[in-house]
Protein backbone atom coordinates (compact mmCIF):
# COMPACT_ATOMS: atom_id res chain seq x y z
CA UNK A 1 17.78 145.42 163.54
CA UNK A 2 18.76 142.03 164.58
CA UNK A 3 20.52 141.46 161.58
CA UNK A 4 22.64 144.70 161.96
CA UNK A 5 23.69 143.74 165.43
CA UNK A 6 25.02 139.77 164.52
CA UNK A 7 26.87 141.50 161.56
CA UNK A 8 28.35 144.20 163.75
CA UNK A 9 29.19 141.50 165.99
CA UNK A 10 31.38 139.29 163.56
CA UNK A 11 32.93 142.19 162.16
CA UNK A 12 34.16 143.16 166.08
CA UNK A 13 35.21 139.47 166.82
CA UNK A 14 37.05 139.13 163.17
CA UNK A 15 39.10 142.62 164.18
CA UNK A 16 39.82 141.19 167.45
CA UNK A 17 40.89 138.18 166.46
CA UNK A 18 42.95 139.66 163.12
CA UNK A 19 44.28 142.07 166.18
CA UNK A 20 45.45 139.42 167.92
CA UNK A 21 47.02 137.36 164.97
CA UNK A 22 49.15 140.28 164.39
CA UNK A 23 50.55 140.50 167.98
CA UNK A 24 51.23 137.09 167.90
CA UNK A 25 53.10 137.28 164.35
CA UNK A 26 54.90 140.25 165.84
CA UNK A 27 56.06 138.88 168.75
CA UNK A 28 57.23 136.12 166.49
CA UNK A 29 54.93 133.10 167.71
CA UNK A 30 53.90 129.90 165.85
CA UNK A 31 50.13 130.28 165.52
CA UNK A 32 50.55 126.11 165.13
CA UNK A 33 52.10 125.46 168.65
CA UNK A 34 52.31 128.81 170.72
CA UNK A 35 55.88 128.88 171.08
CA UNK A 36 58.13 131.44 169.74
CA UNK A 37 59.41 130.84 166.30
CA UNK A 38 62.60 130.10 165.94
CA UNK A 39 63.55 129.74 169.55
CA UNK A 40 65.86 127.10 170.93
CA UNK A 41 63.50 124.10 171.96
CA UNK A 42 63.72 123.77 175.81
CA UNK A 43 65.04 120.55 177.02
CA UNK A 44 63.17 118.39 180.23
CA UNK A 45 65.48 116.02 181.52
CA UNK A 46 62.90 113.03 182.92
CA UNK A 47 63.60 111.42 186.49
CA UNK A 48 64.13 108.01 186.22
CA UNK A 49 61.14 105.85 187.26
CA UNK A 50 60.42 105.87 191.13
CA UNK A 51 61.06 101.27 190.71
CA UNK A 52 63.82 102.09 188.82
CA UNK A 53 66.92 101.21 190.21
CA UNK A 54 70.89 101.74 189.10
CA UNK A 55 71.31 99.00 186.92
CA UNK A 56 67.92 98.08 186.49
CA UNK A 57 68.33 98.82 182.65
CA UNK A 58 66.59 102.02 182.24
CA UNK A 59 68.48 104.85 180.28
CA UNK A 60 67.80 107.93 178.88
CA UNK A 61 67.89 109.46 175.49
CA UNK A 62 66.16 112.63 173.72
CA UNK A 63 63.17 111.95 172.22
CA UNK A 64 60.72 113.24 169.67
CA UNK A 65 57.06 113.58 168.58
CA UNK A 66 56.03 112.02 165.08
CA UNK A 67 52.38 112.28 163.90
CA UNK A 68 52.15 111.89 160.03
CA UNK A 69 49.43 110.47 159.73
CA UNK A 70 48.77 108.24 156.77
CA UNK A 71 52.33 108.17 155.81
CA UNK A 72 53.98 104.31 155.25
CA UNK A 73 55.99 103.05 157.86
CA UNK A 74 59.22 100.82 157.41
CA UNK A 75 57.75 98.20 159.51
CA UNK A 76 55.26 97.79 157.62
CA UNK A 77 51.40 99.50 157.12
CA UNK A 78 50.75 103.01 157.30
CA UNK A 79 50.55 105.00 160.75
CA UNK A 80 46.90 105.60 162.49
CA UNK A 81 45.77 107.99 164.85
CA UNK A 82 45.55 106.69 167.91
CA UNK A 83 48.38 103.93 167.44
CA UNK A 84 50.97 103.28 169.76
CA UNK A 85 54.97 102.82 168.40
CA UNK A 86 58.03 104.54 168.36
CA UNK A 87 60.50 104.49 165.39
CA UNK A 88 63.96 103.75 166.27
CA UNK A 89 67.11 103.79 163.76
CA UNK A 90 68.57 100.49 164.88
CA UNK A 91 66.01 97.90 166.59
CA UNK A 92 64.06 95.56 164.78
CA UNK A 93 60.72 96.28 163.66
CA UNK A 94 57.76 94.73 166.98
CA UNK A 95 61.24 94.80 169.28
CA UNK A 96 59.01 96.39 172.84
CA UNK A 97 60.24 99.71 174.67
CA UNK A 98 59.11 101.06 177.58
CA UNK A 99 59.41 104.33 177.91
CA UNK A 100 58.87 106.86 181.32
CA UNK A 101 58.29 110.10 181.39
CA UNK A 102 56.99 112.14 184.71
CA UNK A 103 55.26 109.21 186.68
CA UNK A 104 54.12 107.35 183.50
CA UNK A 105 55.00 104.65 181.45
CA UNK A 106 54.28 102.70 178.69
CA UNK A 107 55.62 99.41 176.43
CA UNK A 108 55.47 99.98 172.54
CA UNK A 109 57.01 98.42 169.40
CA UNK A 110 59.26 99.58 167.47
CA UNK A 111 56.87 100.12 163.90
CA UNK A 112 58.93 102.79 161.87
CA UNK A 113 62.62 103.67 160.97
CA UNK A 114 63.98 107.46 162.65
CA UNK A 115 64.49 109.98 163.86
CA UNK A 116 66.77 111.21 161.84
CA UNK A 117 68.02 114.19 163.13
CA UNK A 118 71.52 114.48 165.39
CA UNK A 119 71.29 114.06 168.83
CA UNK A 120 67.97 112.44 168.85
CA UNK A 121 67.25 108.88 170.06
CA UNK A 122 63.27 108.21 169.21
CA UNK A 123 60.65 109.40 167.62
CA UNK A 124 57.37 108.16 169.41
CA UNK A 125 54.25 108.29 167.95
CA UNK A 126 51.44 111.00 168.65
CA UNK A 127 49.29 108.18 171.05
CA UNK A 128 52.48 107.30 172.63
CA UNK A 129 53.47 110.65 173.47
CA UNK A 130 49.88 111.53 174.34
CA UNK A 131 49.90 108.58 176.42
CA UNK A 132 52.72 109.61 178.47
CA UNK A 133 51.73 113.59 178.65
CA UNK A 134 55.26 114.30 176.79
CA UNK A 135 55.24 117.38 175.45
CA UNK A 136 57.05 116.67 171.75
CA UNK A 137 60.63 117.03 172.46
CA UNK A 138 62.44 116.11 176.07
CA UNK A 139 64.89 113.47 177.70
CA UNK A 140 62.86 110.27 178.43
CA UNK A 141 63.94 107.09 180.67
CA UNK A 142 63.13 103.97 178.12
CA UNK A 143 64.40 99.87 178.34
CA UNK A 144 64.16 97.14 176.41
């Protein structure tokens, strides 16, 4: 009897959750991310700092979230979970950033080469963007 009812049980929450797959492949979501595949990625444009002031060096750029883990990097080693960089196309490799986004902040070196994609400015790392709640592609407020 007991038997019966855990098997009847994991055959209702498999349906369900096959159900519910199917909706969400329907409605054309990314299982991955919850967002809508293929949709136009939505754009936050970050205030600047509240001690920021005009000319105080801050500026602001479109960035992006890179977490391959265990792939090289051009500045040498081979990215970790947990570390804290950003690649940029131009600056030389350890050159410090700070970045803002929302009330936060943080300082990282440059440890990679990218992004390479138009229109895009950085790539920051998984910790970095964890570290500053940003959500994987938005304007942030960064200086050198």
């Amino acid at each position: 009897m007991y038997r019966s009812l855990v098997l009847r049980r994991r055959i209702v929450a498999a349906l369900v959750l096959s159900a519910l797959a199917g909706i969400g492949f329907a409605a054309g979501l990314s299982a991955a991310r919850g967002e809508r595949a293929g949709a136009a990625a939505e754009f936050v444009q970050s205030p600047l700092p509240a001690d920021a002031a005009d000319g105080d060096g801050w500026q602001r750029a479109v960035a992006s979230r890179f977490d391959d883990y265990g792939d090289a990097l051009a500045c040498g080693g081979v990215l970790e979970q947990g570390q804290l960089g950003v690649a940029s196309r131009t600056l030389p490799c350890g050159t410090p950033v700070t970045f803002a986004y929302r009330g936060r902040s943080v300082t990282v070196p440059v440890i990679d080469r990218g992004p390479y994609v138009d229109g895009r400015e950085w790539d920051l790392t998984g910790a970095t963007a964890d570290a500053l709640r940003f959500p994987g592609l938005a304007t942030v407020a960064w200086r050198r």
